[in-house]
C-alpha atoms as a PDB file:
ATOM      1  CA  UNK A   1      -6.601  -1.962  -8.344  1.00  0.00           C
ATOM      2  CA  UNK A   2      -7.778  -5.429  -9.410  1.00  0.00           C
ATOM      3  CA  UNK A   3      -5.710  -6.392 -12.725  1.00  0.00           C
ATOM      4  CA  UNK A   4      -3.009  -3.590 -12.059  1.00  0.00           C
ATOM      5  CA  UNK A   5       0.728  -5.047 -12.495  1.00  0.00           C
ATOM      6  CA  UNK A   6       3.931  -3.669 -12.924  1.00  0.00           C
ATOM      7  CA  UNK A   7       6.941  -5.788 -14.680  1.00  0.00           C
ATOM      8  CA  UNK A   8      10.024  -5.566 -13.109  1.00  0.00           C
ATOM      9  CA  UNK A   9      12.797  -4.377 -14.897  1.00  0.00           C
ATOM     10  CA  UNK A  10      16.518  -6.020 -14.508  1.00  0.00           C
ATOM     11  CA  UNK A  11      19.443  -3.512 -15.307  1.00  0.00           C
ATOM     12  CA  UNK A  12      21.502  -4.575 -17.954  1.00  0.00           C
ATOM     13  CA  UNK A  13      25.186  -5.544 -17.314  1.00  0.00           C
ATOM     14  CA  UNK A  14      26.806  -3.040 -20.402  1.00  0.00           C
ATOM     15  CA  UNK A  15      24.253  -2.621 -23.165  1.00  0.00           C
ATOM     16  CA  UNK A  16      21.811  -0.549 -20.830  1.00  0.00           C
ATOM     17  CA  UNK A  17      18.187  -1.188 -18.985  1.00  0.00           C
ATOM     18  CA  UNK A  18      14.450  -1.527 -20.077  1.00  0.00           C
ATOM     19  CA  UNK A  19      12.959   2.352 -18.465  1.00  0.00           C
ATOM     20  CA  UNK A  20      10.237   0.948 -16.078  1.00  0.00           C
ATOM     21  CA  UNK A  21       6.592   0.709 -18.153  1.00  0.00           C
ATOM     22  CA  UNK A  22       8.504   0.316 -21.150  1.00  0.00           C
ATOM     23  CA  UNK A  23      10.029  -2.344 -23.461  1.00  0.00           C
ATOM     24  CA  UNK A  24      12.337   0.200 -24.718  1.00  0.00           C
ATOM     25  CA  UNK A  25      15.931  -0.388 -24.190  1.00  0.00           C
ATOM     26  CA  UNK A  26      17.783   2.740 -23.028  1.00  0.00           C
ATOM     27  CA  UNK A  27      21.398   2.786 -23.513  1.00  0.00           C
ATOM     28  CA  UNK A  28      23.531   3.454 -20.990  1.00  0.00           C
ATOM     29  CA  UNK A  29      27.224   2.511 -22.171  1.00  0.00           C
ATOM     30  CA  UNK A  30      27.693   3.749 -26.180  1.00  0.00           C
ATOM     31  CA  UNK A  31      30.535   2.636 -28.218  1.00  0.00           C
ATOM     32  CA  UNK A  32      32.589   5.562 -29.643  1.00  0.00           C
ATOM     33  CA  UNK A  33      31.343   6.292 -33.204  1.00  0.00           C
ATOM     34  CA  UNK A  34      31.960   9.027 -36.001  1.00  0.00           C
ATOM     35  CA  UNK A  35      28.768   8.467 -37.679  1.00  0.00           C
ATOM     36  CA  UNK A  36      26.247  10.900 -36.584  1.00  0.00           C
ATOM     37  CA  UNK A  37      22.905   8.910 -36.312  1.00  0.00           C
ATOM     38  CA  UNK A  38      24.571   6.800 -33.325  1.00  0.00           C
ATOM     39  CA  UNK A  39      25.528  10.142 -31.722  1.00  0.00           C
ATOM     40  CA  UNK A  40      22.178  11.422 -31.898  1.00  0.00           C
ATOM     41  CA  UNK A  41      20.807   8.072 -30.917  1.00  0.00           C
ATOM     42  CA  UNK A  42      22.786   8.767 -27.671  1.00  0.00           C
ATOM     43  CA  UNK A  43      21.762  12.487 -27.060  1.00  0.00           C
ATOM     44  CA  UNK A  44      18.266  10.811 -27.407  1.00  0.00           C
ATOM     45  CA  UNK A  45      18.718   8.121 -24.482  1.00  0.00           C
ATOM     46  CA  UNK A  46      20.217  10.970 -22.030  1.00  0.00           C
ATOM     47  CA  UNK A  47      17.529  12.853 -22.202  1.00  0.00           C
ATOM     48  CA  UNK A  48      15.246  10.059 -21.671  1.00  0.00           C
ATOM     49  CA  UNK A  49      17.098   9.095 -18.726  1.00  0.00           C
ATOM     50  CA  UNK A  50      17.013  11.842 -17.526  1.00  0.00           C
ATOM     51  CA  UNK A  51      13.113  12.033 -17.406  1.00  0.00           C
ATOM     52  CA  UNK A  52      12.278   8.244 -16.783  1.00  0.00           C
ATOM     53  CA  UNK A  53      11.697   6.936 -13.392  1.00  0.00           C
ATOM     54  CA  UNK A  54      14.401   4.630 -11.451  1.00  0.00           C
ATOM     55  CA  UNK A  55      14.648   0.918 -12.978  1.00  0.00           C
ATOM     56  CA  UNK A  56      12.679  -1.018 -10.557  1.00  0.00           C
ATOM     57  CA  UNK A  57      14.567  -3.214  -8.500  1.00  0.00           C
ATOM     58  CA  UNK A  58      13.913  -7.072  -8.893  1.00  0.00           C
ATOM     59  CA  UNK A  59      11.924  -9.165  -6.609  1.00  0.00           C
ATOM     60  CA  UNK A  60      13.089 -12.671  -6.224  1.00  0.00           C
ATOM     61  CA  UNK A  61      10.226 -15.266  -7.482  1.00  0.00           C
ATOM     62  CA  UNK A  62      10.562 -17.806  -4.275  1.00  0.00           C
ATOM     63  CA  UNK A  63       9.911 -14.618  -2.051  1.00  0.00           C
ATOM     64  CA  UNK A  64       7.387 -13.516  -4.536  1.00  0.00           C
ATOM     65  CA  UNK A  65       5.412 -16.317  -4.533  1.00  0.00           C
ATOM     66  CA  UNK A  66       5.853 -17.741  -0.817  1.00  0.00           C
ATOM     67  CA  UNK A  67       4.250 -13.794  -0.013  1.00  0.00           C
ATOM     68  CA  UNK A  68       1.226 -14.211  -2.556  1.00  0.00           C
ATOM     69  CA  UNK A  69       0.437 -17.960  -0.925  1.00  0.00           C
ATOM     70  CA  UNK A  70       0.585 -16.915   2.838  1.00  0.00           C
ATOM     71  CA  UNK A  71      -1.511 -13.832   2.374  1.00  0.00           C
ATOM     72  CA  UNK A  72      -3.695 -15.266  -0.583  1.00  0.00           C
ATOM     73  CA  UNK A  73      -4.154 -18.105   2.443  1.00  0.00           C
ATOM     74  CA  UNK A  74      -5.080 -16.261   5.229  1.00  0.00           C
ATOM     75  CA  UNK A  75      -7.781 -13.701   3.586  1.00  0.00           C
ATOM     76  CA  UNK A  76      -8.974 -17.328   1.759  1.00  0.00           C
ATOM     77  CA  UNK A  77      -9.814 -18.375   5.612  1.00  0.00           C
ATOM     78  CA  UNK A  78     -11.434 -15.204   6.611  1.00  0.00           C
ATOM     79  CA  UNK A  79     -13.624 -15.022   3.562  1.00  0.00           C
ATOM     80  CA  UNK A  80     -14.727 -18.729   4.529  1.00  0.00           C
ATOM     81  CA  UNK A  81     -15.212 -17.960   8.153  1.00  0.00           C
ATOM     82  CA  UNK A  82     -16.831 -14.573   7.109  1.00  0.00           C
ATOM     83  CA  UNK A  83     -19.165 -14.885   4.366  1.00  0.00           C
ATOM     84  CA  UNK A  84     -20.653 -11.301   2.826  1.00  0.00           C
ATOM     85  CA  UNK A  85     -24.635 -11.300   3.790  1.00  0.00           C
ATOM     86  CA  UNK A  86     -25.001  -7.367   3.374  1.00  0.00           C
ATOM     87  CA  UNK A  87     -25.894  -7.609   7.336  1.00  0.00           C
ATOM     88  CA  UNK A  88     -24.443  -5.804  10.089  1.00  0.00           C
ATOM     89  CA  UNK A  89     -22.615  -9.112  10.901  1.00  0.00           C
ATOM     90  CA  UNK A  90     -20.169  -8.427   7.915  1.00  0.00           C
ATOM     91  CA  UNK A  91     -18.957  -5.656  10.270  1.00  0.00           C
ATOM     92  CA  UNK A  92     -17.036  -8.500  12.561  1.00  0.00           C
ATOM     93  CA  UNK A  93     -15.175  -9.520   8.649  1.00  0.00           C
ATOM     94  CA  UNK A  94     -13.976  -6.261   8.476  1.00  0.00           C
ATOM     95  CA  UNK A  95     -12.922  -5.943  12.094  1.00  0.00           C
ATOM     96  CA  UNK A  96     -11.233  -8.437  11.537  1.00  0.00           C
ATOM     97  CA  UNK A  97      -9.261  -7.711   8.509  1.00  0.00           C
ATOM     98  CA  UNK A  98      -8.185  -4.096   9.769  1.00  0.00           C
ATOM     99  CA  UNK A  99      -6.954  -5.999  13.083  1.00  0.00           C
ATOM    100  CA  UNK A 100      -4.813  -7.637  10.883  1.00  0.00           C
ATOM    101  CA  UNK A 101      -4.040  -5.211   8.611  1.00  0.00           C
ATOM    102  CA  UNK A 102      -2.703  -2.483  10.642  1.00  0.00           C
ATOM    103  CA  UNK A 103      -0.334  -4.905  12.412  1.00  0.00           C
ATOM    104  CA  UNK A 104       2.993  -4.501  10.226  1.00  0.00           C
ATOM    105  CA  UNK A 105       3.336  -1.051   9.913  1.00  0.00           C
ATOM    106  CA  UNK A 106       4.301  -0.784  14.089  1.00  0.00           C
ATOM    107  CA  UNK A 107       5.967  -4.128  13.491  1.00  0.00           C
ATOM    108  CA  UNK A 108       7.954  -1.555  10.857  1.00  0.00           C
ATOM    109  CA  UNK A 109       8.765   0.779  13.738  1.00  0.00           C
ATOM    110  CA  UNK A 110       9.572  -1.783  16.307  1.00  0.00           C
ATOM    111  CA  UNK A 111      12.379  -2.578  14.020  1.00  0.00           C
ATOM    112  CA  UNK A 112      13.421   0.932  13.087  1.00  0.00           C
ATOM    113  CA  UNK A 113      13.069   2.214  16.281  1.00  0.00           C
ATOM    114  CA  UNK A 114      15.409  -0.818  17.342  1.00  0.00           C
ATOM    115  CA  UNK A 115      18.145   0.340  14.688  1.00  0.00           C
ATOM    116  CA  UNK A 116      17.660   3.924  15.805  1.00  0.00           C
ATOM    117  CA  UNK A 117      18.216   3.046  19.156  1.00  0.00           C
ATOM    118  CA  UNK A 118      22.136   1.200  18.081  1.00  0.00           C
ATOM    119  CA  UNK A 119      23.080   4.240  15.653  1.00  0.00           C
ATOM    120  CA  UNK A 120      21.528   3.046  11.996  1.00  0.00           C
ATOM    121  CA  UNK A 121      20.098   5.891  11.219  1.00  0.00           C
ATOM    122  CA  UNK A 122      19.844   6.905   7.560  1.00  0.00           C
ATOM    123  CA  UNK A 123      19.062   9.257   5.145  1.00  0.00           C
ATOM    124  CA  UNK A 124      15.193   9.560   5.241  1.00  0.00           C
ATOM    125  CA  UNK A 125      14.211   7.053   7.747  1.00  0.00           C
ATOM    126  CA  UNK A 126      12.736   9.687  10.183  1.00  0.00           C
ATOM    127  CA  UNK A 127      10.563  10.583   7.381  1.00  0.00           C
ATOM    128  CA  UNK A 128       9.506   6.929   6.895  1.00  0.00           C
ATOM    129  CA  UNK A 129       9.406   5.912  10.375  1.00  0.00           C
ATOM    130  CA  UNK A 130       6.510   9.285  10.621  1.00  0.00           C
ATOM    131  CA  UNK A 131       4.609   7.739   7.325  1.00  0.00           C
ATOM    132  CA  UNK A 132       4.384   4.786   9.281  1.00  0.00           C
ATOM    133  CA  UNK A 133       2.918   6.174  12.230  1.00  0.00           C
ATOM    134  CA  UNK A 134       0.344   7.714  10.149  1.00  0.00           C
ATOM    135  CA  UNK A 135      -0.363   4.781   8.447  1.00  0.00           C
ATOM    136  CA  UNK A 136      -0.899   3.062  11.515  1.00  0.00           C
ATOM    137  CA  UNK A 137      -2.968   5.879  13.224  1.00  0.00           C
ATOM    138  CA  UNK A 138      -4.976   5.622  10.017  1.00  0.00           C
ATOM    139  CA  UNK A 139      -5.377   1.504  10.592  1.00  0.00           C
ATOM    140  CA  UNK A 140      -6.405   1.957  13.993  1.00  0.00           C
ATOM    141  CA  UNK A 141      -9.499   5.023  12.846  1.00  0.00           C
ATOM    142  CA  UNK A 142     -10.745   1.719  10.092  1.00  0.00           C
ATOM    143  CA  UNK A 143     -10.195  -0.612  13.188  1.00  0.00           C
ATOM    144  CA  UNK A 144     -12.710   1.842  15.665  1.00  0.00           C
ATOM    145  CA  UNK A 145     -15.221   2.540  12.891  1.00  0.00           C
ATOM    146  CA  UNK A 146     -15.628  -1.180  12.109  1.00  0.00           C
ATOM    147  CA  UNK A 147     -15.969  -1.285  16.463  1.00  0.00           C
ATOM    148  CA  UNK A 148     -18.467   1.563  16.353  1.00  0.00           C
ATOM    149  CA  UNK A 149     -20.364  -0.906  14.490  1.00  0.00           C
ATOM    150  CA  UNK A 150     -20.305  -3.958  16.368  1.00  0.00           C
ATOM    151  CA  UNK A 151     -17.730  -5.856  14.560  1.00  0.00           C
ATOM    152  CA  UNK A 152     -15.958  -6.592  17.558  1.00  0.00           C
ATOM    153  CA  UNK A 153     -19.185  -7.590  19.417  1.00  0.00           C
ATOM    154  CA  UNK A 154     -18.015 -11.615  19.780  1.00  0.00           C
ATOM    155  CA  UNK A 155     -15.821 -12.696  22.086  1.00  0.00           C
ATOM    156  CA  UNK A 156     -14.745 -15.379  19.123  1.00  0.00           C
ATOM    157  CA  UNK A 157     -13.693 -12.782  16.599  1.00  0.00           C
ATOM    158  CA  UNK A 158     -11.687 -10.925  18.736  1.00  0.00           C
ATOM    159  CA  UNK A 159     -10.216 -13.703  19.714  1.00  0.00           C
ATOM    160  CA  UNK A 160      -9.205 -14.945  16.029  1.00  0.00           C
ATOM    161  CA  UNK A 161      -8.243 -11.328  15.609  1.00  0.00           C
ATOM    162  CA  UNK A 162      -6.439 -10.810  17.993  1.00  0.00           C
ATOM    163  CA  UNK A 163      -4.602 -14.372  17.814  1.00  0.00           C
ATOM    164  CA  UNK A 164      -3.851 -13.644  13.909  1.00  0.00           C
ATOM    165  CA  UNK A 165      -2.263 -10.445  14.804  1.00  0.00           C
ATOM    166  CA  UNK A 166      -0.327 -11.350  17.667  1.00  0.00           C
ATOM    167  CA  UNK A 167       1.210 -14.280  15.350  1.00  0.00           C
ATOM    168  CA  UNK A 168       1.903 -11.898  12.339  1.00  0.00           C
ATOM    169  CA  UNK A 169       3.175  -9.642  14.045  1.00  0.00           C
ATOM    170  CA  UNK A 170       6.467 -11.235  15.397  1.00  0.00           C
ATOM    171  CA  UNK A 171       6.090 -12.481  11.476  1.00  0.00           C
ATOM    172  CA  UNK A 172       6.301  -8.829  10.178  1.00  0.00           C
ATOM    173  CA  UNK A 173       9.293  -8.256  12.537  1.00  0.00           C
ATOM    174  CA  UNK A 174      11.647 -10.974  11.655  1.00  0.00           C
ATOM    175  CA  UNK A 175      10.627 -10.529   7.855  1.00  0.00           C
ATOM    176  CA  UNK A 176      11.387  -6.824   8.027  1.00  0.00           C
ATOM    177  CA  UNK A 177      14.445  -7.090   9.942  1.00  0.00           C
ATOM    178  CA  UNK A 178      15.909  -9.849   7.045  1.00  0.00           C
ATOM    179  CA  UNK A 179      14.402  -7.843   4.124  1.00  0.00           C
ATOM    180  CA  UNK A 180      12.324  -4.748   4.247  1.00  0.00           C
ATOM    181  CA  UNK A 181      11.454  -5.302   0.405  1.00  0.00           C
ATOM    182  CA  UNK A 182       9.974  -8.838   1.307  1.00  0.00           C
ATOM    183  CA  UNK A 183       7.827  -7.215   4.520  1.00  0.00           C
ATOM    184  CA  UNK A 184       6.796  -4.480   2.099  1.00  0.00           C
ATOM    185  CA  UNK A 185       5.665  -6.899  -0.455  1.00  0.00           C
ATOM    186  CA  UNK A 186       3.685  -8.470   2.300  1.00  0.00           C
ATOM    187  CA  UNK A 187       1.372  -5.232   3.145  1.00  0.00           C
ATOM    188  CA  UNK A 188       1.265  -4.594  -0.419  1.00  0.00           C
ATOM    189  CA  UNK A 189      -0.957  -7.576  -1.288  1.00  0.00           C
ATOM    190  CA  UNK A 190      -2.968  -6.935   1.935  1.00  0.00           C
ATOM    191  CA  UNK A 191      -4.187  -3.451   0.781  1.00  0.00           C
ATOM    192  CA  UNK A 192      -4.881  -5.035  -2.717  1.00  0.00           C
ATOM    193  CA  UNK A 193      -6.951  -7.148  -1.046  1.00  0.00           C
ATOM    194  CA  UNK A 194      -8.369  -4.368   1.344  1.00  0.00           C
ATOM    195  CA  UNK A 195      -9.115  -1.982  -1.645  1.00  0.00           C
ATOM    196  CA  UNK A 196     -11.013  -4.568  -3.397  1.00  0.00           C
ATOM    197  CA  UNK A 197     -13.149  -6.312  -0.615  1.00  0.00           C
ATOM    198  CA  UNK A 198     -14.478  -2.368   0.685  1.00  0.00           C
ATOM    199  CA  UNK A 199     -14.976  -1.975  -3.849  1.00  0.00           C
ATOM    200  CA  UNK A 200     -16.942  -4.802  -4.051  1.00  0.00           C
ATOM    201  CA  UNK A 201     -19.135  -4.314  -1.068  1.00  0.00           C
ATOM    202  CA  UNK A 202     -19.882  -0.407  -1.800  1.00  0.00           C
ATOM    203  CA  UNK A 203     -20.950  -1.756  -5.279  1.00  0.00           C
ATOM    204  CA  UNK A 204     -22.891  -4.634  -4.010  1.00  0.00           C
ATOM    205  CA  UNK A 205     -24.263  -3.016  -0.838  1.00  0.00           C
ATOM    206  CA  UNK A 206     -24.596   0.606  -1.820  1.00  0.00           C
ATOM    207  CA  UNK A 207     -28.387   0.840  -0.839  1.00  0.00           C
ATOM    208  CA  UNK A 208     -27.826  -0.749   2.320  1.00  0.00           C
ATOM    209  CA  UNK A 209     -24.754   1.578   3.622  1.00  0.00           C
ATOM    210  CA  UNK A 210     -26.582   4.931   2.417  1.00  0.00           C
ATOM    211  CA  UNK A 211     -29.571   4.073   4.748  1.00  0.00           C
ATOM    212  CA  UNK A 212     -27.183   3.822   7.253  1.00  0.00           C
ATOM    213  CA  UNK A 213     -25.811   7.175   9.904  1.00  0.00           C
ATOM    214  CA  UNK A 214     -22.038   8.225  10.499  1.00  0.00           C
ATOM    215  CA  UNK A 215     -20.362   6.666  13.433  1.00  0.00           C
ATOM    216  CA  UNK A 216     -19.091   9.828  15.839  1.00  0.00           C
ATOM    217  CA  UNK A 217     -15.511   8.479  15.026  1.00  0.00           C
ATOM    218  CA  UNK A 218     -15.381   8.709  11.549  1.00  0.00           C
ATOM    219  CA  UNK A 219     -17.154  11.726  11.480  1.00  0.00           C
ATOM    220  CA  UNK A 220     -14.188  13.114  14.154  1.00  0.00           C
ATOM    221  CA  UNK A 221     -11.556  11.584  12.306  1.00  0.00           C
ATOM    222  CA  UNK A 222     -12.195  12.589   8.733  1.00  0.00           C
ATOM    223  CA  UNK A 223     -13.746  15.881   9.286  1.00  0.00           C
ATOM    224  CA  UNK A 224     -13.171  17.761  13.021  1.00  0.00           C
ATOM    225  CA  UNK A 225      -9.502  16.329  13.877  1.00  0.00           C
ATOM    226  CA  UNK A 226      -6.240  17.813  12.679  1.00  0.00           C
ATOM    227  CA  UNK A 227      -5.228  16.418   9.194  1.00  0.00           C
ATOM    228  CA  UNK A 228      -1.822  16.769   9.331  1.00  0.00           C
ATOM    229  CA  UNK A 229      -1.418  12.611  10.042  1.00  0.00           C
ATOM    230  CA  UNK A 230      -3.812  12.156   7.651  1.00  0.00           C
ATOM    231  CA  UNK A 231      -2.089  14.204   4.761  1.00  0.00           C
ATOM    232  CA  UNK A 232       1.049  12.974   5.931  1.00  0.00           C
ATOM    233  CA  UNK A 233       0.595   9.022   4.780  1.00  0.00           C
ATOM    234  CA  UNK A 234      -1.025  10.053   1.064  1.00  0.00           C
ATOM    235  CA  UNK A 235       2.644  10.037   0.535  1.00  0.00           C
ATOM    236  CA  UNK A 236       1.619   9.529  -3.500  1.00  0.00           C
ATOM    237  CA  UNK A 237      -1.124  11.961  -4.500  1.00  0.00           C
ATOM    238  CA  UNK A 238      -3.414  12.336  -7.287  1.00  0.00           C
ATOM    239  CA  UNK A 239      -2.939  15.415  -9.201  1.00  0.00           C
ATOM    240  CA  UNK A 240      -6.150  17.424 -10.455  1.00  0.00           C
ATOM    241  CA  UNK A 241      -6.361  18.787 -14.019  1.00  0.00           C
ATOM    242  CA  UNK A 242      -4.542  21.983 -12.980  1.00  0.00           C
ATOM    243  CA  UNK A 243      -1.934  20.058 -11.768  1.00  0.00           C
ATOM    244  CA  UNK A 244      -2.302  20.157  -8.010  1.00  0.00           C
ATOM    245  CA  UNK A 245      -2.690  17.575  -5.354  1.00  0.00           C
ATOM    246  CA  UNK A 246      -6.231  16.389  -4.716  1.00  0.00           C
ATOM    247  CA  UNK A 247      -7.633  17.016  -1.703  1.00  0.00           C
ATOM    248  CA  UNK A 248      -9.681  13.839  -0.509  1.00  0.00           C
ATOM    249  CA  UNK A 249     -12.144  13.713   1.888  1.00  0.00           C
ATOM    250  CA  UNK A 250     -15.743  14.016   0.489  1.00  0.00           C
ATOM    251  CA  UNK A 251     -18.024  15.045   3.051  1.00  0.00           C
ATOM    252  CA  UNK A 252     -19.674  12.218   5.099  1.00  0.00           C
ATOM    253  CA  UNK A 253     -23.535  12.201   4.706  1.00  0.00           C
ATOM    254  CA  UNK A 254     -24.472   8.253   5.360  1.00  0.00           C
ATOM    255  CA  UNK A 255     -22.099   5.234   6.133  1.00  0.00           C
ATOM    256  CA  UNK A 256     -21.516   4.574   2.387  1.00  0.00           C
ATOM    257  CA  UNK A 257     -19.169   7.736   2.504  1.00  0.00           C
ATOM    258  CA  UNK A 258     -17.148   6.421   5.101  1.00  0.00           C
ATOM    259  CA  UNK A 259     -16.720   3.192   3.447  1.00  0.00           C
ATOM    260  CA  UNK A 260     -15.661   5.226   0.484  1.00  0.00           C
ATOM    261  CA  UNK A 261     -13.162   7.072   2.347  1.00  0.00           C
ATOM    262  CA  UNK A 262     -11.510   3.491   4.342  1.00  0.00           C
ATOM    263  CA  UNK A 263     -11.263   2.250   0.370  1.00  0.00           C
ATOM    264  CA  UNK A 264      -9.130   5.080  -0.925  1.00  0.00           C
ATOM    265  CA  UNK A 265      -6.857   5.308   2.342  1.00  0.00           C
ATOM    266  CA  UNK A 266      -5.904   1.205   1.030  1.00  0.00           C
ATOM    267  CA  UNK A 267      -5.332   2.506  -1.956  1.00  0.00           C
ATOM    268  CA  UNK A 268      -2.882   5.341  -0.557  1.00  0.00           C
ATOM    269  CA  UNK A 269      -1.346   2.561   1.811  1.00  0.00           C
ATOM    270  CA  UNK A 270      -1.030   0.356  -1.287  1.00  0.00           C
ATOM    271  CA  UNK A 271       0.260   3.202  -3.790  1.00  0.00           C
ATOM    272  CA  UNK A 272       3.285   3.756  -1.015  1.00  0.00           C
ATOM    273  CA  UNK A 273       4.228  -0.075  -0.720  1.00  0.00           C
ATOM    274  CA  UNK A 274       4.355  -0.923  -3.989  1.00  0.00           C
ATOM    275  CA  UNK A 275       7.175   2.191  -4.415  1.00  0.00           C
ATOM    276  CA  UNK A 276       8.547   0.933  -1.425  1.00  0.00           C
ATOM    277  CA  UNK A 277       8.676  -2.447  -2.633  1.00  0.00           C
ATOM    278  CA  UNK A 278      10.077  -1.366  -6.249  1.00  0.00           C
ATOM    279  CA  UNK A 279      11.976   1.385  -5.818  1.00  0.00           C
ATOM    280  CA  UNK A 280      12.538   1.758  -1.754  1.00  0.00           C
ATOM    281  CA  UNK A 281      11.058   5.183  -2.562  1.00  0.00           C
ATOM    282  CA  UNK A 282       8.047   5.864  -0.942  1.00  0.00           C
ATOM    283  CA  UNK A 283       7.764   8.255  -3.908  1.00  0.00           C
ATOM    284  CA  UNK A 284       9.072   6.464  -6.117  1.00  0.00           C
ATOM    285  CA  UNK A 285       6.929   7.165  -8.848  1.00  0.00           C
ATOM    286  CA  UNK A 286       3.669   9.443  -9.118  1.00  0.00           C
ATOM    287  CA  UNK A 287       0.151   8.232  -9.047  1.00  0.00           C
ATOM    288  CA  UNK A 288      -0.479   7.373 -12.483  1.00  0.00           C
ATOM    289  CA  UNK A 289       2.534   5.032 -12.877  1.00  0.00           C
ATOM    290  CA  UNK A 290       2.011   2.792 -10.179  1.00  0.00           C
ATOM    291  CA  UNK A 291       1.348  -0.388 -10.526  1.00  0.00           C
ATOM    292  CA  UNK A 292       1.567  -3.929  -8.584  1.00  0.00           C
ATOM    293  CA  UNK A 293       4.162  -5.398  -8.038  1.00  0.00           C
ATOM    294  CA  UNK A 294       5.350  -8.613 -10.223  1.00  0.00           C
ATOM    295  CA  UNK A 295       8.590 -11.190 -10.069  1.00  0.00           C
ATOM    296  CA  UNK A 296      10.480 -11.584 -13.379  1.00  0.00           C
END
């Protein structure tokens, strides 16, 4: 995920928009013409609208930015606080970061479940408001495995934990309540940075976490219990070379497995927000064309 980026797209007043992933112009108002190149020119951009993706919306650059310095901030602090050894005490660091991490998506439902309770509810917000639970369900299994471990074995991390997400929380809810693009935005560059801390340490640590067992819960949670909450937040799947959706959970033989597994569920959480964020779609586009998100 490191180095992926999307560039928004603005939507031309008359003379058309740029098709997401593309610096093509497609027309979308034509001037009447008799000469036939201009009317195949137009045959040409309906069908390509037809089969390109919805212009992204755009992203204002304040928002943008004040998003990128407050969570850029706080994982700056943990990494200080929580240096990498390749010791069980990097366990408490990631105890940490999934406290935090799993935090807005009920601050998402606390809000929607508000709305739902005074009459707002739309089109497809019972599906979303059900992603979210399973994206938080799915938090909370990365939150007990890192527990399993001993992350949560000082009274002091807890504490910080705990104090970060109670704090970011209320954060999450005012932000989503203003603008669910801007809270969005917010998770987004969380599970950018979750993908690529749990990358980095399988590559760096890989000896160390195959020498290690399978805590009970992640062996319950990705193999014995019901998937359907699991399936149900890989809202953007990878399709196989026949075409279908992956199935993906590799079996669990040593502790580098699960790690595995908690690095691709960030990238599922991530592949979802940054549709949300650009296209309030959770499926907004497919696998292959997603990309991070980027002001103009």
């Amino acid at each position: 995920r490191g180095g992926r980026s999307t560039q928004y797209v603005a939507m031309a007043a008359v003379s058309g928009h740029k098709a997401p992933g593309s610096n093509k112009r497609v027309p979308t108002v034509l001037a009447a013409s008799s000469q036939e190149t201009e009317t195949e020119t137009a045959a040409g951009a309906v069908a390509e609208n037809k089969t390109a993706e919805p212009p992204a919306a755009m992203m204002d650059s304040n928002i943008y930015n004040l998003n990128k310095f407050i969570i850029d901030t706080v994982y700056a602090t943990i990494c200080l606080v929580y240096p990498v050894r390749g010791t069980d005490r990097d366990f408490a660091r990631f105890f940490v970061l999934e406290t935090v991490a799993r935090v807005p998506y009920f601050a998402y439902l606390s809000v929607m479940h508000l709305r739902e309770t005074f009459g707002q509810r739309g089109e497809g917000m019972s599906d979303r408001m059900r992603t979210h639970y399973a994206e938080a369900d799915n938090e909370l299994h990365h939150l007990l495995i890192m527990e399993s471990l001993g992350g949560n074995s000082s009274v002091v991390d807890r504490t910080l934990a705990q104090t970060m997400a109670f704090f970011y929380y209320w954060y999450v809810i005012g932000a989503y309540a203003l603008s669910e693009q801007t809270a969005y935005h917010l998770s987004e560059l969380i599970e950018d940075h979750a993908y690529n801390t749990y990358n980095k340490y399988l590559t760096e640590h890989e000896e160390m976490l195959k020498s290690k067992p399978v805590p009970d819960i992640a062996r319950k949670y990705y193999e014995l219990d019901n998937p359907f909450l699991f399936d149900l937040f890989c809202t953007v799947k990878d399709r196989d070379k026949d075409g279908q959706f992956s199935l993906r959970r590799p079996k669990l033989e040593s502790l580098y497995d699960v790690f595995t597994n908690v690095r691709d569920d960030e990238k599922e959480h991530w592949k979802t927000l940054c549709n949300l964020v650009q296209f309030n779609d959770m499926q907004g586009c497919d696998a292959k064309q997603v990309r991070s998100t980027e002001a103009v």
